[in-house]
N, C-alpha and C. Protein backbone atom coordinates (compact mmCIF):
# COMPACT_ATOMS: atom_id res chain seq x y z
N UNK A 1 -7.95 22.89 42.87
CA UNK A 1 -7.26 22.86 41.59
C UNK A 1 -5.84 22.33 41.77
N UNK A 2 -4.92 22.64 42.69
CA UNK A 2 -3.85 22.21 42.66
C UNK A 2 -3.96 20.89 43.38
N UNK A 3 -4.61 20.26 44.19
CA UNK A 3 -4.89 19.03 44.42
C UNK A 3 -5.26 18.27 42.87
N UNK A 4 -5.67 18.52 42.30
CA UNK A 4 -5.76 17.63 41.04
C UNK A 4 -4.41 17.62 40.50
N UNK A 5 -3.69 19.38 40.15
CA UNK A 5 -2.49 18.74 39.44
C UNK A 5 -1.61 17.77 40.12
N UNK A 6 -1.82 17.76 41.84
CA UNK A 6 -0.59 16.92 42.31
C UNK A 6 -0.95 15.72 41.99
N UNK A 7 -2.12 15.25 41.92
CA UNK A 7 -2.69 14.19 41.73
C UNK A 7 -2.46 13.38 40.25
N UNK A 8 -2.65 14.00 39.27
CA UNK A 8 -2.39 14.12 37.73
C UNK A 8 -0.41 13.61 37.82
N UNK A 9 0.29 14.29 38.52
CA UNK A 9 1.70 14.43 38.50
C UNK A 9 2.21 12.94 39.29
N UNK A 10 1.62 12.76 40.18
CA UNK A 10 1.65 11.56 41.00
C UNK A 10 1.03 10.40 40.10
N UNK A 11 0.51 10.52 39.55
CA UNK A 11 0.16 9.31 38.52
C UNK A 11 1.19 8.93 36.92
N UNK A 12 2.00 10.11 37.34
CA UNK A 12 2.79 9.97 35.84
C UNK A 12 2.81 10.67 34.80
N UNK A 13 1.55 11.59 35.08
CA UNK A 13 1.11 12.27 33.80
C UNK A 13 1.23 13.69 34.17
N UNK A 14 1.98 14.05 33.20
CA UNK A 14 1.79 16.01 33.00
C UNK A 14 1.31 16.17 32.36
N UNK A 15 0.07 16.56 32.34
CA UNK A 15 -0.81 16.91 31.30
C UNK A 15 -0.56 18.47 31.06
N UNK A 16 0.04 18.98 31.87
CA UNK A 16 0.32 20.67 31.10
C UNK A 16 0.97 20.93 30.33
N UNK A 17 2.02 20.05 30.39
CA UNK A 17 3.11 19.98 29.75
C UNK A 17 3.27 19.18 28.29
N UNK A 18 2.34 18.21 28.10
CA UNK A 18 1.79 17.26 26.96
C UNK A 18 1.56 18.15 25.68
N UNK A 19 1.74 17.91 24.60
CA UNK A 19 1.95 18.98 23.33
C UNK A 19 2.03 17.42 21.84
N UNK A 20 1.06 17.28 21.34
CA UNK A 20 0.55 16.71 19.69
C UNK A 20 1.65 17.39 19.22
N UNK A 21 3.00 16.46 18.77
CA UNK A 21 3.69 17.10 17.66
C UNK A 21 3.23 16.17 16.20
N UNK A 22 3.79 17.30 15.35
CA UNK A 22 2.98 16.65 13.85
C UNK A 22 4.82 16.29 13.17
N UNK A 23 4.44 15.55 11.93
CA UNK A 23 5.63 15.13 11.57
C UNK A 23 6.21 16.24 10.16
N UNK A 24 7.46 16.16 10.35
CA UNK A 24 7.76 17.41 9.58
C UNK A 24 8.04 16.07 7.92
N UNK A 25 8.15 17.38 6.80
CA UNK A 25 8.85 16.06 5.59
C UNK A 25 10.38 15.79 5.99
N UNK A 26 10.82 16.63 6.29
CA UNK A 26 12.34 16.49 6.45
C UNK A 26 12.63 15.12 7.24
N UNK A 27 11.52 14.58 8.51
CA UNK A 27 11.55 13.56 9.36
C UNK A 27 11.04 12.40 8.57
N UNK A 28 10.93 12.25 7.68
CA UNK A 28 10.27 11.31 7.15
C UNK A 28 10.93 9.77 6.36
N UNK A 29 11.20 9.16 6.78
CA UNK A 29 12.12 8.02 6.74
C UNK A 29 11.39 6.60 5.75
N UNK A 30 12.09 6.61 4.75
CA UNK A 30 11.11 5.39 3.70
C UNK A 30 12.14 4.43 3.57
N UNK A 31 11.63 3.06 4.14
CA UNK A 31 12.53 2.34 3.76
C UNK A 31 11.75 1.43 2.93
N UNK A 32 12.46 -0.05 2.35
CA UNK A 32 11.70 -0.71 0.96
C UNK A 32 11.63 -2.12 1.86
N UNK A 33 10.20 -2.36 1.57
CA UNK A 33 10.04 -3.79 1.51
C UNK A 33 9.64 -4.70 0.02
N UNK A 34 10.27 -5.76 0.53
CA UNK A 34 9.81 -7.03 -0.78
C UNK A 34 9.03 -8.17 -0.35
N UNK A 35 8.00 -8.06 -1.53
CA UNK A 35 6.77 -9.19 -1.16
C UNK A 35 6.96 -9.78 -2.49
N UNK A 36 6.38 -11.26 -1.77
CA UNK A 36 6.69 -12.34 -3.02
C UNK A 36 4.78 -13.03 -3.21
N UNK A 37 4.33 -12.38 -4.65
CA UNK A 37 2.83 -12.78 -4.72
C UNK A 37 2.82 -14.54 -4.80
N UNK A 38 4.13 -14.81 -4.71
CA UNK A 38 3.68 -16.41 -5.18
C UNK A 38 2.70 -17.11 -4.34
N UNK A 39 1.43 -17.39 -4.68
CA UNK A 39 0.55 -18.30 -4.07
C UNK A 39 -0.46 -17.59 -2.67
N UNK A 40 -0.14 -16.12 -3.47
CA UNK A 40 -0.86 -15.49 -2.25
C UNK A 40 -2.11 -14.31 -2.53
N UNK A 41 -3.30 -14.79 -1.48
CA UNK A 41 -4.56 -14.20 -2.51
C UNK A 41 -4.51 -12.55 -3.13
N UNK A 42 -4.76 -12.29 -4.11
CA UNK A 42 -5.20 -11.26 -4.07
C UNK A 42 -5.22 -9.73 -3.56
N UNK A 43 -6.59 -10.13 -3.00
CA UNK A 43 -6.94 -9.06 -2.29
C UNK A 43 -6.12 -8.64 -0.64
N UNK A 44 -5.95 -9.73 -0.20
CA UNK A 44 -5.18 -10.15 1.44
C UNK A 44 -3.63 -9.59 0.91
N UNK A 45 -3.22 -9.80 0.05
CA UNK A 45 -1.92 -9.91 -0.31
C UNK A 45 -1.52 -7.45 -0.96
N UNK A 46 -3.03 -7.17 -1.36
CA UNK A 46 -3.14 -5.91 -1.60
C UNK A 46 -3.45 -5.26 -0.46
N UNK A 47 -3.98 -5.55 0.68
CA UNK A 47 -4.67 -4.77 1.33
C UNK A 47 -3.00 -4.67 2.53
N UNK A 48 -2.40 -5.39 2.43
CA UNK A 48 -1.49 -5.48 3.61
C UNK A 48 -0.18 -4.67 2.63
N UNK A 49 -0.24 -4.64 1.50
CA UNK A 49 0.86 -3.18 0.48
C UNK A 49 0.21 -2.32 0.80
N UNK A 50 -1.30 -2.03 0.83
CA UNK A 50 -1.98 -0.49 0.58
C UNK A 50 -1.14 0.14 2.48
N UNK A 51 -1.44 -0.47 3.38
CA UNK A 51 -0.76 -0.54 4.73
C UNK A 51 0.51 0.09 4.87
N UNK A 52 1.34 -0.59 3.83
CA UNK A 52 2.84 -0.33 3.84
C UNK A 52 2.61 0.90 3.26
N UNK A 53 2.23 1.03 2.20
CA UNK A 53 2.23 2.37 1.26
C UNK A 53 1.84 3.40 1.87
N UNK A 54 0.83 3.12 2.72
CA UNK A 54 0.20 4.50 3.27
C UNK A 54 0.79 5.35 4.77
N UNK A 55 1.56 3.98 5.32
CA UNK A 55 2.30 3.96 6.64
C UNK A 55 1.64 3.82 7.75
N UNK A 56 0.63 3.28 7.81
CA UNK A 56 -0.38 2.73 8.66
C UNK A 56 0.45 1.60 9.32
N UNK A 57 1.31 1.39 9.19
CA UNK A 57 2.52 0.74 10.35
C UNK A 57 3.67 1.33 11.15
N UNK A 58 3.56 2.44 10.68
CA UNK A 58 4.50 3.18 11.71
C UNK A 58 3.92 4.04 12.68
N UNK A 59 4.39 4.32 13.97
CA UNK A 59 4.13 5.27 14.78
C UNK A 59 3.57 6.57 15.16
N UNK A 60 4.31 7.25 13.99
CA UNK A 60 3.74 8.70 13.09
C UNK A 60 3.45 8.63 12.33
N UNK A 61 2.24 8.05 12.02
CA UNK A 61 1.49 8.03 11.05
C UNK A 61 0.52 9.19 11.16
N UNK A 62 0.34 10.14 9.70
CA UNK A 62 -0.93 10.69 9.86
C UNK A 62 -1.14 10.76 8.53
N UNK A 63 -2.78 11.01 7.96
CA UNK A 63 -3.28 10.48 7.52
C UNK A 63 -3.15 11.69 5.84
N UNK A 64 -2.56 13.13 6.45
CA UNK A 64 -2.41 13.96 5.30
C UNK A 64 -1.06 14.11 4.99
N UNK A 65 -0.07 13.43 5.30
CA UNK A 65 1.43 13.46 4.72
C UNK A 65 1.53 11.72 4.12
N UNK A 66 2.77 11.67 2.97
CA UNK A 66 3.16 10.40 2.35
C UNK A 66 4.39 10.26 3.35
N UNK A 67 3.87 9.46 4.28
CA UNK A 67 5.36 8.77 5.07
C UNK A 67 5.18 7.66 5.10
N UNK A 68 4.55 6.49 3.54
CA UNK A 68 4.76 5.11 3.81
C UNK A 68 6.25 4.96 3.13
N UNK A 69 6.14 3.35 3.36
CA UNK A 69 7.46 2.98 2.72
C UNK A 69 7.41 2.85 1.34
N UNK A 70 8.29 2.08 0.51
CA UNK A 70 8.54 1.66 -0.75
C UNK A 70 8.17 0.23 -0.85
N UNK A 71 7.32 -0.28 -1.58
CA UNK A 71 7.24 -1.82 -1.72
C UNK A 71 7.61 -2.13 -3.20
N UNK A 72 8.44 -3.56 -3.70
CA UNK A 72 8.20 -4.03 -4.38
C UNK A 72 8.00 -5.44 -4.44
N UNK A 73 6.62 -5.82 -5.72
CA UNK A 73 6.50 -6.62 -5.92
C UNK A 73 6.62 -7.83 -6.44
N UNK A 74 7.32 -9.27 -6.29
CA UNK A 74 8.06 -10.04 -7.62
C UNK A 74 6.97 -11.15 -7.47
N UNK A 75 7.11 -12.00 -8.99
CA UNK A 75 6.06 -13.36 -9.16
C UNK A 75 4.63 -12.66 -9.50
N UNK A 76 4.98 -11.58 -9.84
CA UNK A 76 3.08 -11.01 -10.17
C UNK A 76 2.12 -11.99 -10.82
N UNK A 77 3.03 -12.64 -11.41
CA UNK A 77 2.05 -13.69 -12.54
C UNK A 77 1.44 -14.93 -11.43
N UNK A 78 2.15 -15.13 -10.14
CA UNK A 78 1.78 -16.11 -9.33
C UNK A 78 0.49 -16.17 -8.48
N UNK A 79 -0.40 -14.70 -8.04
CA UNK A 79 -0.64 -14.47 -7.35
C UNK A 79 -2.44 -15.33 -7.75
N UNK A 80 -2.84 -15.45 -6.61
CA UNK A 80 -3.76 -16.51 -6.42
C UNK A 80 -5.24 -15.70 -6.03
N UNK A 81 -6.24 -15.95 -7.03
CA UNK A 81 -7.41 -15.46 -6.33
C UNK A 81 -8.15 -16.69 -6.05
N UNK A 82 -9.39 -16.71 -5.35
CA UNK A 82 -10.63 -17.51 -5.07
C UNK A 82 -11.53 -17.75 -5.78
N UNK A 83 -12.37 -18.69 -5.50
CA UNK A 83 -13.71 -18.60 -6.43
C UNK A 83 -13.74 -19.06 -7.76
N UNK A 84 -14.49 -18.55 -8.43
CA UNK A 84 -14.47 -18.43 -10.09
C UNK A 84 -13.91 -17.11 -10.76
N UNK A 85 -13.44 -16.01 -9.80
CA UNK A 85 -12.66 -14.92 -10.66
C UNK A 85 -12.01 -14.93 -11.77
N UNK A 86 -11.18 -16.05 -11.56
CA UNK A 86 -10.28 -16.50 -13.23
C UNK A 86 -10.97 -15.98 -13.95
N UNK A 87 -12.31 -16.67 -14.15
CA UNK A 87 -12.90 -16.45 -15.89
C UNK A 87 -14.16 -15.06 -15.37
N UNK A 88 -14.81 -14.82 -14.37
CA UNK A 88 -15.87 -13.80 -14.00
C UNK A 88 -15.50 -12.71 -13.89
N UNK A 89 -13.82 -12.35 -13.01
CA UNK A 89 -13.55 -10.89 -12.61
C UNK A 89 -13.25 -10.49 -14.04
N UNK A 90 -13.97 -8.92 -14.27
CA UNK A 90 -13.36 -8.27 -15.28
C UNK A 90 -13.04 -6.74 -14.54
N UNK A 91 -12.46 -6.41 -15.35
CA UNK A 91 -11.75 -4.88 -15.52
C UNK A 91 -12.11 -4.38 -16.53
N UNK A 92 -12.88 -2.32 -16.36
CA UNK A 92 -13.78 -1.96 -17.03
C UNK A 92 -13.14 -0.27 -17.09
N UNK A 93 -12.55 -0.38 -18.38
CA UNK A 93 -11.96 1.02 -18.75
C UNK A 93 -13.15 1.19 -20.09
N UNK A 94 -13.16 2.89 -20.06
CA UNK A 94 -13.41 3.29 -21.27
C UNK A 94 -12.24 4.22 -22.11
N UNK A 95 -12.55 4.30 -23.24
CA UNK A 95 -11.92 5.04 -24.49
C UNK A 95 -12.25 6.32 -24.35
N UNK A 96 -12.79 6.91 -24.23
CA UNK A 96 -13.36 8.15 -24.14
C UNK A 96 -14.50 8.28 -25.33
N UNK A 97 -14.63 7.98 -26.27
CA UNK A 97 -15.50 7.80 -27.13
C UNK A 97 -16.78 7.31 -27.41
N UNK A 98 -17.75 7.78 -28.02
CA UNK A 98 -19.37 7.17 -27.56
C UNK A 98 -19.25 5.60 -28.13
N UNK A 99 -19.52 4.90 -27.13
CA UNK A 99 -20.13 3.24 -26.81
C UNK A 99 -18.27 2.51 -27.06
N UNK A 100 -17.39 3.39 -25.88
CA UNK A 100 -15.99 3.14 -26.10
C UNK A 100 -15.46 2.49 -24.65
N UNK A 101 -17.00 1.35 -24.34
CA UNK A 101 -16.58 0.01 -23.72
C UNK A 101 -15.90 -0.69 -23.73
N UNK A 102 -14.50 -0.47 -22.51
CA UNK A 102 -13.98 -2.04 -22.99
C UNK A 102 -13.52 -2.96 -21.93
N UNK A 103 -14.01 -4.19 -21.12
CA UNK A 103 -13.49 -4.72 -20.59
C UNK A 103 -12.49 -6.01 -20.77
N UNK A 104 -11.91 -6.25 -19.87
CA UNK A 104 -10.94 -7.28 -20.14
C UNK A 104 -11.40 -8.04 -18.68
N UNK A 105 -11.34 -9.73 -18.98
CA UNK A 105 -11.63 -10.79 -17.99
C UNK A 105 -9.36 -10.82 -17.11
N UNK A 106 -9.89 -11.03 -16.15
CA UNK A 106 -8.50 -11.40 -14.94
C UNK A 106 -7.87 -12.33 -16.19
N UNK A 107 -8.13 -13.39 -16.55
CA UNK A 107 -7.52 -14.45 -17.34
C UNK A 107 -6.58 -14.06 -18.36
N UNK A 108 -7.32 -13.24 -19.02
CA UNK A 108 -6.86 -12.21 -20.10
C UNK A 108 -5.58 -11.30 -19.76
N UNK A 109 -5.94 -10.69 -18.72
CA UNK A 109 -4.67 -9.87 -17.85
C UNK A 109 -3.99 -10.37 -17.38
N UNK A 110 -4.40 -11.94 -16.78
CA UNK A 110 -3.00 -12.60 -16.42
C UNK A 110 -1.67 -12.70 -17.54
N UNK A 111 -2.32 -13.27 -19.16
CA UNK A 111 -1.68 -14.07 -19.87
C UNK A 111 -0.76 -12.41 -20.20
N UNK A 112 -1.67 -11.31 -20.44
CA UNK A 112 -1.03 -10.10 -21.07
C UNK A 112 0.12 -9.09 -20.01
N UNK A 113 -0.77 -8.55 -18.95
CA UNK A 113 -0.14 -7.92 -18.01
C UNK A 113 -0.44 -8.45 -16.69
N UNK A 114 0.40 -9.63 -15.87
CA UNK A 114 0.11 -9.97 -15.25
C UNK A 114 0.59 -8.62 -13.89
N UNK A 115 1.18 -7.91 -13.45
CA UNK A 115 1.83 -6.51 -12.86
C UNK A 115 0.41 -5.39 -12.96
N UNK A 116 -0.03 -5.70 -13.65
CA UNK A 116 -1.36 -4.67 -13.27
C UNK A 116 -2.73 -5.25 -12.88
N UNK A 117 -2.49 -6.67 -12.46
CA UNK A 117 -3.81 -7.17 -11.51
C UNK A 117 -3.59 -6.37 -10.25
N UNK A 118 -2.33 -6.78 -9.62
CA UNK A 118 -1.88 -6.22 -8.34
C UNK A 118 -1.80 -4.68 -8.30
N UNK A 119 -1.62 -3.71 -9.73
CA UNK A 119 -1.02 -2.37 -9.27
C UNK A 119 -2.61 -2.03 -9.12
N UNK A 120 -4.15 -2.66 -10.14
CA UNK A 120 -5.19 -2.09 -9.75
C UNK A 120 -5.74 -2.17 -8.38
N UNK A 121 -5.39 -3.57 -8.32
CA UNK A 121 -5.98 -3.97 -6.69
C UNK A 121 -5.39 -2.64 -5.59
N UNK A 122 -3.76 -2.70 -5.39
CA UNK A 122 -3.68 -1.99 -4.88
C UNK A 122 -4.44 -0.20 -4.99
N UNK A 123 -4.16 0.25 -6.05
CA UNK A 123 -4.61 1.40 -6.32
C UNK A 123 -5.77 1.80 -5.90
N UNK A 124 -6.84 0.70 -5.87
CA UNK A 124 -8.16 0.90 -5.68
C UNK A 124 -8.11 0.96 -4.00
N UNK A 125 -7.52 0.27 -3.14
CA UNK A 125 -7.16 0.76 -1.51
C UNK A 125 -6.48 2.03 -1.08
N UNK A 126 -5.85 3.10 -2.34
CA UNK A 126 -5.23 4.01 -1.78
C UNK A 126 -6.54 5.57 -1.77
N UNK A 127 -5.93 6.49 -1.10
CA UNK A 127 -7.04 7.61 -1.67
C UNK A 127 -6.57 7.97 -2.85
N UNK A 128 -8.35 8.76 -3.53
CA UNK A 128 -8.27 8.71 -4.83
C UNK A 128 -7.97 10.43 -4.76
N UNK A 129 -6.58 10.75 -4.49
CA UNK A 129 -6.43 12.14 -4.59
C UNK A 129 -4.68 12.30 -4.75
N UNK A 130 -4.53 14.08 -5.36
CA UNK A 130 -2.76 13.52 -5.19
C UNK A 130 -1.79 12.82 -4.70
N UNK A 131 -2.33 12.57 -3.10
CA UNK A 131 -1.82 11.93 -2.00
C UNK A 131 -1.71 10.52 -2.67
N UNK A 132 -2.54 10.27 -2.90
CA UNK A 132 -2.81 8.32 -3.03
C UNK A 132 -1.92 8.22 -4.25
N UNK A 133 -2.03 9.25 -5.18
CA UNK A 133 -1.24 8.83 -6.58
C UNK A 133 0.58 8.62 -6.28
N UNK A 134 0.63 9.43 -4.83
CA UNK A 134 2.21 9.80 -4.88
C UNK A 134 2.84 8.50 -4.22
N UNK A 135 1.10 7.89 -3.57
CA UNK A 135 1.53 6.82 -2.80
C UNK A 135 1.62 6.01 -3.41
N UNK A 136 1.41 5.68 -4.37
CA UNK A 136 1.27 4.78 -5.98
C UNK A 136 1.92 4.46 -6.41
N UNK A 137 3.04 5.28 -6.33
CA UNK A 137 4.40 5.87 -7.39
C UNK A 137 5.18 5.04 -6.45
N UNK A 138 4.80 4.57 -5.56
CA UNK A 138 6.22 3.82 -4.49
C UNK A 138 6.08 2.54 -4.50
N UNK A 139 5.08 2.10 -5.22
CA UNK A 139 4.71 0.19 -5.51
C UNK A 139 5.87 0.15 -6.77
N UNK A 140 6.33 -1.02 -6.58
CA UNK A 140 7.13 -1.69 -7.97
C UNK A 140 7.08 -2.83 -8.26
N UNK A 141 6.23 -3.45 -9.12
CA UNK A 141 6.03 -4.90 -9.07
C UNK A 141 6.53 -5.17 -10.82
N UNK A 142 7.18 -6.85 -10.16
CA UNK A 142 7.35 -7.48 -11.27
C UNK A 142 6.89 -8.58 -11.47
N UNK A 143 6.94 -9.46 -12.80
CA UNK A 143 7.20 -10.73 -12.86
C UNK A 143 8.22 -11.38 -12.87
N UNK A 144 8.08 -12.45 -12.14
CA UNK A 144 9.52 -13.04 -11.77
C UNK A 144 10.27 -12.29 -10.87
N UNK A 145 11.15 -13.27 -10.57
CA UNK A 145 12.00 -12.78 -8.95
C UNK A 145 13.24 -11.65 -9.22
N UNK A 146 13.25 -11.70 -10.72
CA UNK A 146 14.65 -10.47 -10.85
C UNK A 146 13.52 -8.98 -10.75
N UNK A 147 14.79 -8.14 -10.17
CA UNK A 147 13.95 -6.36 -10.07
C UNK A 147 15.55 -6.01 -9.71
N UNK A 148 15.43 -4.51 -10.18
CA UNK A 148 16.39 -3.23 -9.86
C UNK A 148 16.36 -3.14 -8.91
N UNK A 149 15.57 -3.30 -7.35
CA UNK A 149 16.39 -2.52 -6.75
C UNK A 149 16.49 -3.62 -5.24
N UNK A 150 17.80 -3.98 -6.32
CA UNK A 150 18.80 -4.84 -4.69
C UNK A 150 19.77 -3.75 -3.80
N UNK A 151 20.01 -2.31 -4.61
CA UNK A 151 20.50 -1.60 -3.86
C UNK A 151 20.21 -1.00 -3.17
N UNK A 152 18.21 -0.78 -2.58
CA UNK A 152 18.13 0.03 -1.63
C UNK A 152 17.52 -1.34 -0.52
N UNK A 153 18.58 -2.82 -0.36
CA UNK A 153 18.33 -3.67 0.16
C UNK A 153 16.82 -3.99 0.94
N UNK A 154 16.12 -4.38 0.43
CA UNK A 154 14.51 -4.39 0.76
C UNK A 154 14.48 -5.36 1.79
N UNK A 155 13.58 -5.07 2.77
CA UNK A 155 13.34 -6.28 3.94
C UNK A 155 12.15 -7.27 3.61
N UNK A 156 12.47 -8.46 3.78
CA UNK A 156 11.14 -9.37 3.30
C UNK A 156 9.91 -8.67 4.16
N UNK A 157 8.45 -8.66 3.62
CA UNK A 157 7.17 -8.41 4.11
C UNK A 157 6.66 -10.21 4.52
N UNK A 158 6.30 -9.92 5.60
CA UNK A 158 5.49 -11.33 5.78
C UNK A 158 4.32 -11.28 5.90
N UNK A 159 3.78 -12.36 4.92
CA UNK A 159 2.65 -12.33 4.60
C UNK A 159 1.22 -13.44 5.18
């Protein structure tokens, strides 16, 4: 037995001594990035915010605390899908009411709310539980390149 620990110790590793710390909220550090949808697909362009949002880029990451960052989004109206989506992708809410169907085609949502192609896309990559909603709350997308917040100086996202 003690031939292994010298052995274990001689390699670098203390394994007795090794201890999983978890991250406290107080440690939890959010800073803001800015992404520009101009000319960029979709889905590629959502799946790499859901990332930021969730903190699946930092170090301490775990998977039941909100320690992503802040993203916002500018050019929402720019953003580029594939295919024939333009006129095929729809979006499918109901009213609550019997036969209170209603979808709307991408095309349609571009001309009206172009900021909620991207907030569904994203939304639909986060979990569907308090967690994901809080993670939700930290997307900010616009159209066009003006937005509020030049004061918490955002770092470009590369895309």
């Amino acid at each position: 037995m003690k031939s292994t620990i010298q052995l274990i110790k001689f390699a670098g590793l203390n394994v007795l001594n090794m201890k999983t710390r978890t991250l406290k909220i107080s440690e939890i550090q959010k800073s803001w990035w800015i992404a520009d949808a101009d000319s960029q697909v979709l889905g590629r362009l959502a799946s790499k915010i859901a990332q930021i949002l969730k903190g699946k880029h930092k170090v301490n990451y775990v998977p039941h605390m909100d320690n992503g960052d802040c993203v916002v989004v500018v050019n929402a109206e720019k953003v580029v899908v594939t295919g024939n989506k333009e006129e095929q992708k729809t979006y499918f809410r109901h009213t609550g009411y019997v036969g209170g169907v209603k979808t709307t085609s991408l095309a349609h949502m571009r001309r009206t709310y172009p900021e909620r192609i991207i907030e569904k896309a994203v939304k639909g990559m986060l979990p569907s539980n308090k967690l994901g909603r809080r993670m939700f709350s930290h997307l900010k997308v616009y159209t066009g390149t003006n937005h509020p917040h030049e004061a918490q100086s955002p770092k470009t996202l590369e895309l």
